[in-house]
N, C-alpha and C. Protein backbone atom coordinates (compact mmCIF):
# COMPACT_ATOMS: atom_id res chain seq x y z
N UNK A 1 59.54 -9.45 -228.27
CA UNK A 1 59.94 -9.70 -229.65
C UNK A 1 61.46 -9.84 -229.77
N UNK A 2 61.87 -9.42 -228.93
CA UNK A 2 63.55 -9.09 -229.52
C UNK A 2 64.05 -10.42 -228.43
N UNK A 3 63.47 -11.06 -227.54
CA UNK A 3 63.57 -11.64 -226.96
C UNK A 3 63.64 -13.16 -227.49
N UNK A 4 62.75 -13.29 -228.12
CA UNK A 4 62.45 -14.71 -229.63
C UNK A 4 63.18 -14.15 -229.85
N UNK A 5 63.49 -12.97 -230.92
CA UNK A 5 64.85 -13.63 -231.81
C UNK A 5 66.58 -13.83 -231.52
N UNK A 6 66.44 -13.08 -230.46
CA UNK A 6 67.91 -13.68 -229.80
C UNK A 6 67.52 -15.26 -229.16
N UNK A 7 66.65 -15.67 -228.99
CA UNK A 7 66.50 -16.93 -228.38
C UNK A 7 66.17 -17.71 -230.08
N UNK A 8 65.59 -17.49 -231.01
CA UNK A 8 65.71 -17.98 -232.42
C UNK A 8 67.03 -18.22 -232.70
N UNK A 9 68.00 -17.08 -232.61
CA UNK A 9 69.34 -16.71 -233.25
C UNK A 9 70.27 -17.96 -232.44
N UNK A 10 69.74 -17.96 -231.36
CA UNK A 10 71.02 -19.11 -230.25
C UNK A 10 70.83 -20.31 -230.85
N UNK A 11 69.52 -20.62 -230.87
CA UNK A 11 69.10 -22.21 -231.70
C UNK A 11 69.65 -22.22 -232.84
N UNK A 12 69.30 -21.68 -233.42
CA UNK A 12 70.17 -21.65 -234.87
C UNK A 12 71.79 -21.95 -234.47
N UNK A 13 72.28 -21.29 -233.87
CA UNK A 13 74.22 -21.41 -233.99
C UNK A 13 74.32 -22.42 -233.09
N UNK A 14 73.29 -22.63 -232.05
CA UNK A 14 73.52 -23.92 -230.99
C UNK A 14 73.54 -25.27 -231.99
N UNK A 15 72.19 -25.14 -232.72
CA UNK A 15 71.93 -26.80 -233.67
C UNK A 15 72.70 -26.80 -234.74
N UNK A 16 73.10 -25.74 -235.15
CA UNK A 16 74.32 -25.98 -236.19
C UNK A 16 75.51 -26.38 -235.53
N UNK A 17 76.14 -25.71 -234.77
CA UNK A 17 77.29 -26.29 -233.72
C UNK A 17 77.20 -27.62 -233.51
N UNK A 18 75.71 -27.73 -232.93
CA UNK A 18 75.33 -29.55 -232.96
C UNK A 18 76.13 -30.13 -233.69
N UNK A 19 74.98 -30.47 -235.23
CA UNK A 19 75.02 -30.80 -236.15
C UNK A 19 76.50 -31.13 -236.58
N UNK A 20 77.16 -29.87 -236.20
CA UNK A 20 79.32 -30.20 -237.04
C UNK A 20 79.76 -30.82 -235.91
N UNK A 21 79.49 -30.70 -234.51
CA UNK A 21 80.35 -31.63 -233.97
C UNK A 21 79.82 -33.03 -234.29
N UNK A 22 78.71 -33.56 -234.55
CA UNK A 22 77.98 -34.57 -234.72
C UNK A 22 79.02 -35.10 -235.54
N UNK A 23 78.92 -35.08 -237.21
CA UNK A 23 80.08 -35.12 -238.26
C UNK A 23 81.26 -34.71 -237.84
N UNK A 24 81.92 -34.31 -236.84
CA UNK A 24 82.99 -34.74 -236.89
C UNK A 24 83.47 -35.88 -236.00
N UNK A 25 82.39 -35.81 -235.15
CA UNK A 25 82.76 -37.37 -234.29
C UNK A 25 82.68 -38.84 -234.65
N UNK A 26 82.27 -38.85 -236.21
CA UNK A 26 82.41 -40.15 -237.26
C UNK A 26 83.90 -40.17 -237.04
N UNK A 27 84.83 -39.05 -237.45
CA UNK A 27 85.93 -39.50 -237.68
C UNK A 27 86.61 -39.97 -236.13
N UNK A 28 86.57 -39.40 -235.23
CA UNK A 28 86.80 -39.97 -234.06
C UNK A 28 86.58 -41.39 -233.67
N UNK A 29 85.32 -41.72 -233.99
CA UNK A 29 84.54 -42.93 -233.71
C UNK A 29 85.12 -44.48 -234.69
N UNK A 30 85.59 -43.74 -235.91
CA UNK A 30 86.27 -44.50 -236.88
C UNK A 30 87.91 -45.06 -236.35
N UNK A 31 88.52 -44.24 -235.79
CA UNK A 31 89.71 -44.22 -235.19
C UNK A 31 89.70 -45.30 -234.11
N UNK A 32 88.74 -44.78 -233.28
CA UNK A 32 88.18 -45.82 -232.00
C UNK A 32 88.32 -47.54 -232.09
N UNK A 33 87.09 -47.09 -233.13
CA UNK A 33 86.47 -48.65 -234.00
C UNK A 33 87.65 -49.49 -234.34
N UNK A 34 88.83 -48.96 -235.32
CA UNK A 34 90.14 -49.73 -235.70
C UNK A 34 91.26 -50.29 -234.54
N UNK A 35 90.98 -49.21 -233.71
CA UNK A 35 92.23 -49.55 -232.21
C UNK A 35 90.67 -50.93 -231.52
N UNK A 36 90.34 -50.55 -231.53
CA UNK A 36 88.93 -52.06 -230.88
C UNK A 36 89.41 -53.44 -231.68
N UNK A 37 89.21 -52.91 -233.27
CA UNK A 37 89.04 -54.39 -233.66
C UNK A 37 90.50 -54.74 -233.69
N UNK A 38 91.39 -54.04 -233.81
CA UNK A 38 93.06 -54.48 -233.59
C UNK A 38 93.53 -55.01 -232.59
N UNK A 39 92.45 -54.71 -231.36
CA UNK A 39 93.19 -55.05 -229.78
C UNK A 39 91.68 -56.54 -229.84
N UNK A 40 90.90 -56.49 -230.13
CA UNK A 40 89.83 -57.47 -230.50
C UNK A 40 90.94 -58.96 -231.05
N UNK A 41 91.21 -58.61 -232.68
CA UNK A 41 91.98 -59.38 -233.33
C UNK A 41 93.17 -60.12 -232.84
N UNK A 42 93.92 -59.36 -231.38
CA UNK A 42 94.82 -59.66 -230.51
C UNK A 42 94.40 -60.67 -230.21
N UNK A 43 93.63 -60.61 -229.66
CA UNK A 43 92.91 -61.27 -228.01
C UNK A 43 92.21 -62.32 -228.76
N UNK A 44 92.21 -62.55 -230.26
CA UNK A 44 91.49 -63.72 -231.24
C UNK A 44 92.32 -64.77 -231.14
N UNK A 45 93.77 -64.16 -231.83
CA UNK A 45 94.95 -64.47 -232.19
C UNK A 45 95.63 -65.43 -231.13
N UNK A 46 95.64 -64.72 -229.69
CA UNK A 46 96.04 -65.05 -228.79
C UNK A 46 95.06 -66.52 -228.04
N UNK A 47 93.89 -66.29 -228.15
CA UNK A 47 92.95 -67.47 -227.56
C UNK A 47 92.90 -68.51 -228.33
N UNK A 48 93.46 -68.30 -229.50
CA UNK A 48 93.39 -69.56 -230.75
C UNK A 48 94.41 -70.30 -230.48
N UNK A 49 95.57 -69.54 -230.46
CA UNK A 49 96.96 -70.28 -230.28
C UNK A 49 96.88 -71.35 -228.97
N UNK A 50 96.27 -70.67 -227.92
CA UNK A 50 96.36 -71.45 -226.80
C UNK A 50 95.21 -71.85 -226.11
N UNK A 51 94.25 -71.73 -226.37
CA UNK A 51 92.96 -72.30 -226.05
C UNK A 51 92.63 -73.84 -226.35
N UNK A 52 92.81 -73.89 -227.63
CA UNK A 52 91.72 -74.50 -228.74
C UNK A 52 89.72 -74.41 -228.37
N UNK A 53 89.60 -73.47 -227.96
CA UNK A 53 88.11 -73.07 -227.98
C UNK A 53 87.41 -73.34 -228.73
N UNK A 54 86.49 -73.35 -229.81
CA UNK A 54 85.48 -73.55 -230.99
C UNK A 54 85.71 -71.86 -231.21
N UNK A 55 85.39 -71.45 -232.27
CA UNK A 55 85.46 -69.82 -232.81
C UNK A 55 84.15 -69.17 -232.36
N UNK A 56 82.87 -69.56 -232.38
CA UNK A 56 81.96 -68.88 -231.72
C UNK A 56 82.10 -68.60 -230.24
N UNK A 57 83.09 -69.70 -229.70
CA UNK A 57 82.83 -69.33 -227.99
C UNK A 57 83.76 -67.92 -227.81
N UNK A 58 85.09 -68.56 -228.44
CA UNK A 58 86.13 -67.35 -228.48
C UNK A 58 85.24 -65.94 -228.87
N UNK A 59 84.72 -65.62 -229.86
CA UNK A 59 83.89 -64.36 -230.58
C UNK A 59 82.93 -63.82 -229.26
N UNK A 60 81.84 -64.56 -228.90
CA UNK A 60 81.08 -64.63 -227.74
C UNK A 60 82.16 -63.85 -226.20
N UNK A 61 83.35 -64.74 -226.02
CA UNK A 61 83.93 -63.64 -225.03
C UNK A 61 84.76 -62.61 -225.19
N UNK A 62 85.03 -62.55 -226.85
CA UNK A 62 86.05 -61.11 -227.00
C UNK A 62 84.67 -60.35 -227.16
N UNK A 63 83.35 -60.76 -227.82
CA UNK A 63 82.46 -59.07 -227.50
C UNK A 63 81.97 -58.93 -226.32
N UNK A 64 82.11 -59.82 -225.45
CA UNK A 64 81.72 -59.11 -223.76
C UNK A 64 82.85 -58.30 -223.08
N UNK A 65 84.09 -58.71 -223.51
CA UNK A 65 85.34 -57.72 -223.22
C UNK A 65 85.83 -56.30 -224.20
N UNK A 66 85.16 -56.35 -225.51
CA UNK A 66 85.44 -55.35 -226.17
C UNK A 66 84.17 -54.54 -226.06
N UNK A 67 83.15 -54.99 -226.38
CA UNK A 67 81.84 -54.24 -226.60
C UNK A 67 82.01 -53.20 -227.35
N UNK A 68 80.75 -52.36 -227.93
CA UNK A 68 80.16 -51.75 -228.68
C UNK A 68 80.32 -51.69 -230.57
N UNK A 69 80.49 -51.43 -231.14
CA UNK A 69 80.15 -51.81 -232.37
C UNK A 69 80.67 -52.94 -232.92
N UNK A 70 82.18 -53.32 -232.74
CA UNK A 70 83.18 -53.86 -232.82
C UNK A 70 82.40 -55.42 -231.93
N UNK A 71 82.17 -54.98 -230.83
CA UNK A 71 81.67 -56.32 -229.93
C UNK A 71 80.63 -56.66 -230.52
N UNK A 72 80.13 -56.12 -230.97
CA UNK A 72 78.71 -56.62 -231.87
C UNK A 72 78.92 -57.23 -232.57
N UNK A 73 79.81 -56.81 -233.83
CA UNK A 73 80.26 -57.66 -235.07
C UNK A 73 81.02 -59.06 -234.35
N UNK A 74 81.34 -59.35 -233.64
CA UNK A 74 81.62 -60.55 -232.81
C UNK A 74 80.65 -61.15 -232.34
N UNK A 75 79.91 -60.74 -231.85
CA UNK A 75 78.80 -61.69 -231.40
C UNK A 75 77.83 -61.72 -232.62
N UNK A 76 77.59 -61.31 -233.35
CA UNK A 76 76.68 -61.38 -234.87
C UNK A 76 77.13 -62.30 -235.47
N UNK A 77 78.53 -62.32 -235.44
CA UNK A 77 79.47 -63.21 -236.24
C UNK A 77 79.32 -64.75 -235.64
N UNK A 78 79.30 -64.58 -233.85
CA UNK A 78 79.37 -65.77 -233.58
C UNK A 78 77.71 -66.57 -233.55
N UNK A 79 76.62 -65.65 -233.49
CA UNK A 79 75.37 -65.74 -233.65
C UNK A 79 75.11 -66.64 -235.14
N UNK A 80 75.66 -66.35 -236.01
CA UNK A 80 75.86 -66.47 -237.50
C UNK A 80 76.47 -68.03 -237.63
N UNK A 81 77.08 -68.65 -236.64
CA UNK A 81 78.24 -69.44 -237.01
C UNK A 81 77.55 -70.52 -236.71
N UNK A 82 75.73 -70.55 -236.27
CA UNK A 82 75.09 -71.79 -235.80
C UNK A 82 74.85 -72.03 -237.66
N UNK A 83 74.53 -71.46 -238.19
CA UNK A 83 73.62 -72.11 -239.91
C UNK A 83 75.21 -71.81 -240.78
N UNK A 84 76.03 -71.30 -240.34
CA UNK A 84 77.24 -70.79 -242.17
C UNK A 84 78.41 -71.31 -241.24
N UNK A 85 79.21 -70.73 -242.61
CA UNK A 85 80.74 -71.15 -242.35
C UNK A 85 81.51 -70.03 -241.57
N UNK A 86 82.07 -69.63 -240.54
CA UNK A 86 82.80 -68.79 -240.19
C UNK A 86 83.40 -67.88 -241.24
N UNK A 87 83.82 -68.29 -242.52
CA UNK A 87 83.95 -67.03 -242.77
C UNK A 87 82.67 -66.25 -243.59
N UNK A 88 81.45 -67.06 -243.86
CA UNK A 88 80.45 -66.48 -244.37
C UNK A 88 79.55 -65.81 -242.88
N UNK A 89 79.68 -66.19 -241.56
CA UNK A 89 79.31 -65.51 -240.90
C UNK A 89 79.55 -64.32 -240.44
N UNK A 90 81.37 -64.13 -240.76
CA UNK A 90 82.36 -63.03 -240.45
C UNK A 90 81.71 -62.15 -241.40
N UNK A 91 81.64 -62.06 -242.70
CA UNK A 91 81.49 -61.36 -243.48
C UNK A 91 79.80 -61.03 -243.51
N UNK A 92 79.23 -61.67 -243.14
CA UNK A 92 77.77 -61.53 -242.92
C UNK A 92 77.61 -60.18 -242.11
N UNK A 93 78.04 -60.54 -240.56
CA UNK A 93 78.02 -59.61 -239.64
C UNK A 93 78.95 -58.25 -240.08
N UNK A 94 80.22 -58.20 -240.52
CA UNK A 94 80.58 -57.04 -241.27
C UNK A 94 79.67 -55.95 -241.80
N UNK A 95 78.58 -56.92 -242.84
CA UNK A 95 77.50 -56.31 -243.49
C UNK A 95 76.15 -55.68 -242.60
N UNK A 96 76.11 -56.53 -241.39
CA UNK A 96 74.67 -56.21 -240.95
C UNK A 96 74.97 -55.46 -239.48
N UNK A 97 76.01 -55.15 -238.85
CA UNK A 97 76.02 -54.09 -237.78
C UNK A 97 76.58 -52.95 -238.19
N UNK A 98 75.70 -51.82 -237.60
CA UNK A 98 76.52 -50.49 -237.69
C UNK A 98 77.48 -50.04 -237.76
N UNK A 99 78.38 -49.34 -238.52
CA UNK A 99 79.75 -49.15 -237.40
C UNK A 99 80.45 -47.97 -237.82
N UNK A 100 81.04 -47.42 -237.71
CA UNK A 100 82.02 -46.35 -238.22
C UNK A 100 82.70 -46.34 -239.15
N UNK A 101 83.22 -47.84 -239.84
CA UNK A 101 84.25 -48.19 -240.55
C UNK A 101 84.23 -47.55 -241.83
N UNK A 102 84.86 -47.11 -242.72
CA UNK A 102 84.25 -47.16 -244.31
C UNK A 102 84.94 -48.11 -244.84
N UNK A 103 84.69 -47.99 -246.07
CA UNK A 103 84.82 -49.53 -247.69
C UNK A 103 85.88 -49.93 -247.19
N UNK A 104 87.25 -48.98 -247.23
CA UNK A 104 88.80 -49.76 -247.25
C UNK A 104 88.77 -50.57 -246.22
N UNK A 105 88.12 -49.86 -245.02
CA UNK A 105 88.54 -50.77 -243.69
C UNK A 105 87.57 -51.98 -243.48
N UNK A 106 86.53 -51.92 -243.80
CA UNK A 106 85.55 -53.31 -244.45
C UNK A 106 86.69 -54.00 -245.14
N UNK A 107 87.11 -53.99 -246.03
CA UNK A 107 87.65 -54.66 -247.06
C UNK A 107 89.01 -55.35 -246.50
N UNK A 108 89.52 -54.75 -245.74
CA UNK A 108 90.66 -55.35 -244.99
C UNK A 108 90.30 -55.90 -244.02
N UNK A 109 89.19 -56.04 -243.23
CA UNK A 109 88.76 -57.21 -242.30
C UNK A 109 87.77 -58.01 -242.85
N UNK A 110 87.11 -57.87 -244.38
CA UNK A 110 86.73 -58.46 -244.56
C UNK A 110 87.95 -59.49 -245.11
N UNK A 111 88.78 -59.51 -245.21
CA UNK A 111 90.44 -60.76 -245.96
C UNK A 111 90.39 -61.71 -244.72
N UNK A 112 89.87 -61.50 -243.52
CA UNK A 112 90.10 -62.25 -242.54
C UNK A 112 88.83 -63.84 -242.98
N UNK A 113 88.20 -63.28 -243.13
CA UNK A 113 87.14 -64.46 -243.50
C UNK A 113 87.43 -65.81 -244.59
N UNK A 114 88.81 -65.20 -245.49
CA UNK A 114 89.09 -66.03 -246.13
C UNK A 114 89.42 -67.58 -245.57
N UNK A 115 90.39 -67.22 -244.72
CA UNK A 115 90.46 -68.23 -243.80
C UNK A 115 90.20 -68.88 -242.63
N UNK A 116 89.26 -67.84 -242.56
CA UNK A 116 88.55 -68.22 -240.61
C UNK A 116 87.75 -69.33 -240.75
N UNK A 117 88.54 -70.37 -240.03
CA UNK A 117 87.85 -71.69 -239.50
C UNK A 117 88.17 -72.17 -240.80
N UNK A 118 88.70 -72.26 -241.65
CA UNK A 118 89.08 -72.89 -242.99
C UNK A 118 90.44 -73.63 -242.80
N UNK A 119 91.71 -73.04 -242.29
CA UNK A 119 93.03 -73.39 -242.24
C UNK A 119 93.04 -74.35 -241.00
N UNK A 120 94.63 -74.26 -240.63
CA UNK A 120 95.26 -74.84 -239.40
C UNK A 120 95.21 -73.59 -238.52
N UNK A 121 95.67 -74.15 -237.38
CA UNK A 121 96.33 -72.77 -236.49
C UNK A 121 96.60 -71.62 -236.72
N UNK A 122 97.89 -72.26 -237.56
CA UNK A 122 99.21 -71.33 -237.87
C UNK A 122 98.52 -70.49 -239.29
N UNK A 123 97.95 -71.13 -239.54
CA UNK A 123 97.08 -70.33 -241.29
C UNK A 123 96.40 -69.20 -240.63
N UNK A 124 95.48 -69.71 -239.41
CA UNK A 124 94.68 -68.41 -238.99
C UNK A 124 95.39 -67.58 -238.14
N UNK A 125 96.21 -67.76 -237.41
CA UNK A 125 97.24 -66.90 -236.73
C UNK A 125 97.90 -65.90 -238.10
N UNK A 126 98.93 -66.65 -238.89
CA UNK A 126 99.28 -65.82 -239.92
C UNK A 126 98.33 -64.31 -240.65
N UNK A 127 96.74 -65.06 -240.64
CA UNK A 127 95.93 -64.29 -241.63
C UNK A 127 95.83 -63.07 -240.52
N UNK A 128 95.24 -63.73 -239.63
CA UNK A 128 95.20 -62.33 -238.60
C UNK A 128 95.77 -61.55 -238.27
N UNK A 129 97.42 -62.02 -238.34
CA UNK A 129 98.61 -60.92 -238.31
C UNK A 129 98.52 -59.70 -239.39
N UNK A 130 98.05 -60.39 -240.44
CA UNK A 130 98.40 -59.87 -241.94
C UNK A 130 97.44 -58.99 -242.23
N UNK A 131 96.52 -59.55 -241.11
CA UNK A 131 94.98 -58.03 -241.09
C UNK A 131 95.29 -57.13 -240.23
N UNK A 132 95.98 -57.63 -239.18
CA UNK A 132 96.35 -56.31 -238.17
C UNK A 132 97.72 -55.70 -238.97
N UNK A 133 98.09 -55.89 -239.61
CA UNK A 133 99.32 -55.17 -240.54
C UNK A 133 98.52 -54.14 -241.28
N UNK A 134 97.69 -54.60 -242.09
CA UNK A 134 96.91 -53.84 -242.38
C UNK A 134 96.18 -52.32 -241.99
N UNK A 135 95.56 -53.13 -240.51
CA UNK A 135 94.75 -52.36 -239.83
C UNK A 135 96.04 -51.18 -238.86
N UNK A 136 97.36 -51.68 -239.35
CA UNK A 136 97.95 -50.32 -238.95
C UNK A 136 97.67 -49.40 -239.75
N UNK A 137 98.31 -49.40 -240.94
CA UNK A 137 97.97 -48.36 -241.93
C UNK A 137 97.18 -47.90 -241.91
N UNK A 138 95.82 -48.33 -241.39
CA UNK A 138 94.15 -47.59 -242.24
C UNK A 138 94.17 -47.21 -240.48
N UNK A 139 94.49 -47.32 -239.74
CA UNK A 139 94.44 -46.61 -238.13
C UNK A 139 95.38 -45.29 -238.10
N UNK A 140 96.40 -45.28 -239.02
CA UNK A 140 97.18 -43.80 -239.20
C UNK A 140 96.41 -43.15 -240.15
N UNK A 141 95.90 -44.25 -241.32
CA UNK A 141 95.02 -43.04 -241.94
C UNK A 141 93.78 -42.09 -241.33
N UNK A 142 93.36 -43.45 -240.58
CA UNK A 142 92.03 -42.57 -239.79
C UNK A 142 92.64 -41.77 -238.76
N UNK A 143 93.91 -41.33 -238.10
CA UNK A 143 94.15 -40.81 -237.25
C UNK A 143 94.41 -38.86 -237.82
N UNK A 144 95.07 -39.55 -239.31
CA UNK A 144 95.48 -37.70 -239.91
C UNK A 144 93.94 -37.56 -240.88
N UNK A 145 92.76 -38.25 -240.91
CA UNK A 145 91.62 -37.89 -241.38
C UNK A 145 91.29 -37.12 -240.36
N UNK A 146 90.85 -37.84 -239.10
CA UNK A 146 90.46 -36.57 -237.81
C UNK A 146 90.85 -35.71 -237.73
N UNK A 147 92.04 -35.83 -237.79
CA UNK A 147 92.96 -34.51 -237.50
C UNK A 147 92.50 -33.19 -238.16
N UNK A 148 92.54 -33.75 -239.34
CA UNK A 148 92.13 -32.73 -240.76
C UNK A 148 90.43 -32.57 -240.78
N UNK A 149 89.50 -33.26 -240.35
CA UNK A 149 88.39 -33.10 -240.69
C UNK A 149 87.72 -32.59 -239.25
N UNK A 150 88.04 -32.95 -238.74
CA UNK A 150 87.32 -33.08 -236.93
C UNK A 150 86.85 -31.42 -236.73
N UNK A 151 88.23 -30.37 -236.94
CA UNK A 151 88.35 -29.38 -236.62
C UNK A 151 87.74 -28.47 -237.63
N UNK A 152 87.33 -29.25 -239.27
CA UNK A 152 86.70 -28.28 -240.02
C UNK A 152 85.34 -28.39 -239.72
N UNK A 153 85.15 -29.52 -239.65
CA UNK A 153 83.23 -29.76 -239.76
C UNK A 153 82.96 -29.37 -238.11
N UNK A 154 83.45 -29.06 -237.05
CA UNK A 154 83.26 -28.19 -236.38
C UNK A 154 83.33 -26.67 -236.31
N UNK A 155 84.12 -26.48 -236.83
CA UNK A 155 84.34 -24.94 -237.44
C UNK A 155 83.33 -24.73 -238.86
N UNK A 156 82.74 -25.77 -239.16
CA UNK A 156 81.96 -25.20 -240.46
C UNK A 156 80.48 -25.32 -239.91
N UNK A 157 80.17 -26.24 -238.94
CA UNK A 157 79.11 -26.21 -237.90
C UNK A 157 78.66 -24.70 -237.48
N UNK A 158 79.70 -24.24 -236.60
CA UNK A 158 79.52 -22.43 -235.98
C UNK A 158 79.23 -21.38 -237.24
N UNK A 159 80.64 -21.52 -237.90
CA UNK A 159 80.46 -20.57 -238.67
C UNK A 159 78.77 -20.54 -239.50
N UNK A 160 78.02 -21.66 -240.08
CA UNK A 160 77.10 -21.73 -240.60
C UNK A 160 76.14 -21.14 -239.97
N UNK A 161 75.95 -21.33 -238.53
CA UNK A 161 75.14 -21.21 -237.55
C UNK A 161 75.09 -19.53 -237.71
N UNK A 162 76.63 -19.29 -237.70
CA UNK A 162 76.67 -17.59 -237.39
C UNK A 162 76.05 -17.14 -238.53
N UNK A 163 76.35 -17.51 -239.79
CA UNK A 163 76.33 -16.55 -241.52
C UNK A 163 74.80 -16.66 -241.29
N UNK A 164 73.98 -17.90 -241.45
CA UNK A 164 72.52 -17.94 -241.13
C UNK A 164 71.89 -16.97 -240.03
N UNK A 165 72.41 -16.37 -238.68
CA UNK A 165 71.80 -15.97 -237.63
C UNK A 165 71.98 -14.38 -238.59
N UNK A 166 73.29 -13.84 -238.96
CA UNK A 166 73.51 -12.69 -239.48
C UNK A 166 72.28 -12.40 -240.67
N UNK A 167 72.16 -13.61 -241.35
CA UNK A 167 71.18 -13.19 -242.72
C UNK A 167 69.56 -13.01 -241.76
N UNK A 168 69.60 -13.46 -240.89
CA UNK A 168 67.97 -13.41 -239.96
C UNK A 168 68.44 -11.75 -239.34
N UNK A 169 69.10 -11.52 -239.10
CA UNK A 169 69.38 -10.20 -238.46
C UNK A 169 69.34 -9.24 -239.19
């Protein structure tokens, strides 16, 4: 008997522990996601200027070099670009892969679509600069969100685990 409930009591503070590191690794994962699509947006920027590629082929090899959520929304995007317009595919895929991002940072890569495949060169070079300008700011924001959140919703993980094991005790 006493054996279950110290083995009850561990599950409890183990799956709560879970559970807060779980939530706090959004904010980690969010941080991640912005340094991806910034070093992504590089490597856009850069293959446009000197390629002249078509935009689906370019999209197609920045998500085999970036991969995971970020690489997805690239290849969704470039998946997208056989029936719509590049920027209705950009913004399509925004909408339909997973990702870490929240609203603000949607909203600032969604500005990229305005002009993708719409302008000259120099129009889409410009826009992309003007999103990675962007995507500094909301990459320091997500950097002092972790900071601040990472360490509570782990610490509010245990502690829960503990106050719950104490009220069973």
């Amino acid at each position: 008997m006493l054996f279950f409930k110290i083995f009850l009591i561990s599950l409890i503070v183990g799956v709560s522990s879970a559970i807060g590191i779980l939530f706090s690794k959004k904010y980690a994962n969010r941080e991640k996601e912005l340094k991806e699509m910034k070093t992504a947006l590089n490597m856009f920027a850069t293959k446009i200027r000197f390629t002249y590629e078509p935009i689906p082929n370019l999209f197609f090899e920045i998500s085999n070099k970036i991969g995971g959520n970020i690489g997805e929304i690239f290849a969704t995007s470039a998946n997208f670009m056989n029936e719509q317009t590049a920027g209705e595919a950009w913004e399509d895929a925004l909408e339909k892969v997973n990702h870490n991002l929240n609203k603000e940072d949607v909203a600032v890569i969604r500005n990229l679509s305005k002009l993708l495949g719409q302008t000259d060169l120099d129009g889409q070079v410009s826009e992309i600069e003007v999103v990675n300008q962007f995507l500094i700011s909301q990459l320091e924001n997500a950097r002092e969100e972790r900071i601040k959140n990472e360490k509570m919703y782990r610490t509010l993980g245990i502690v829960s685990g503990l106050t719950i094991a104490i009220i069973l005790i």
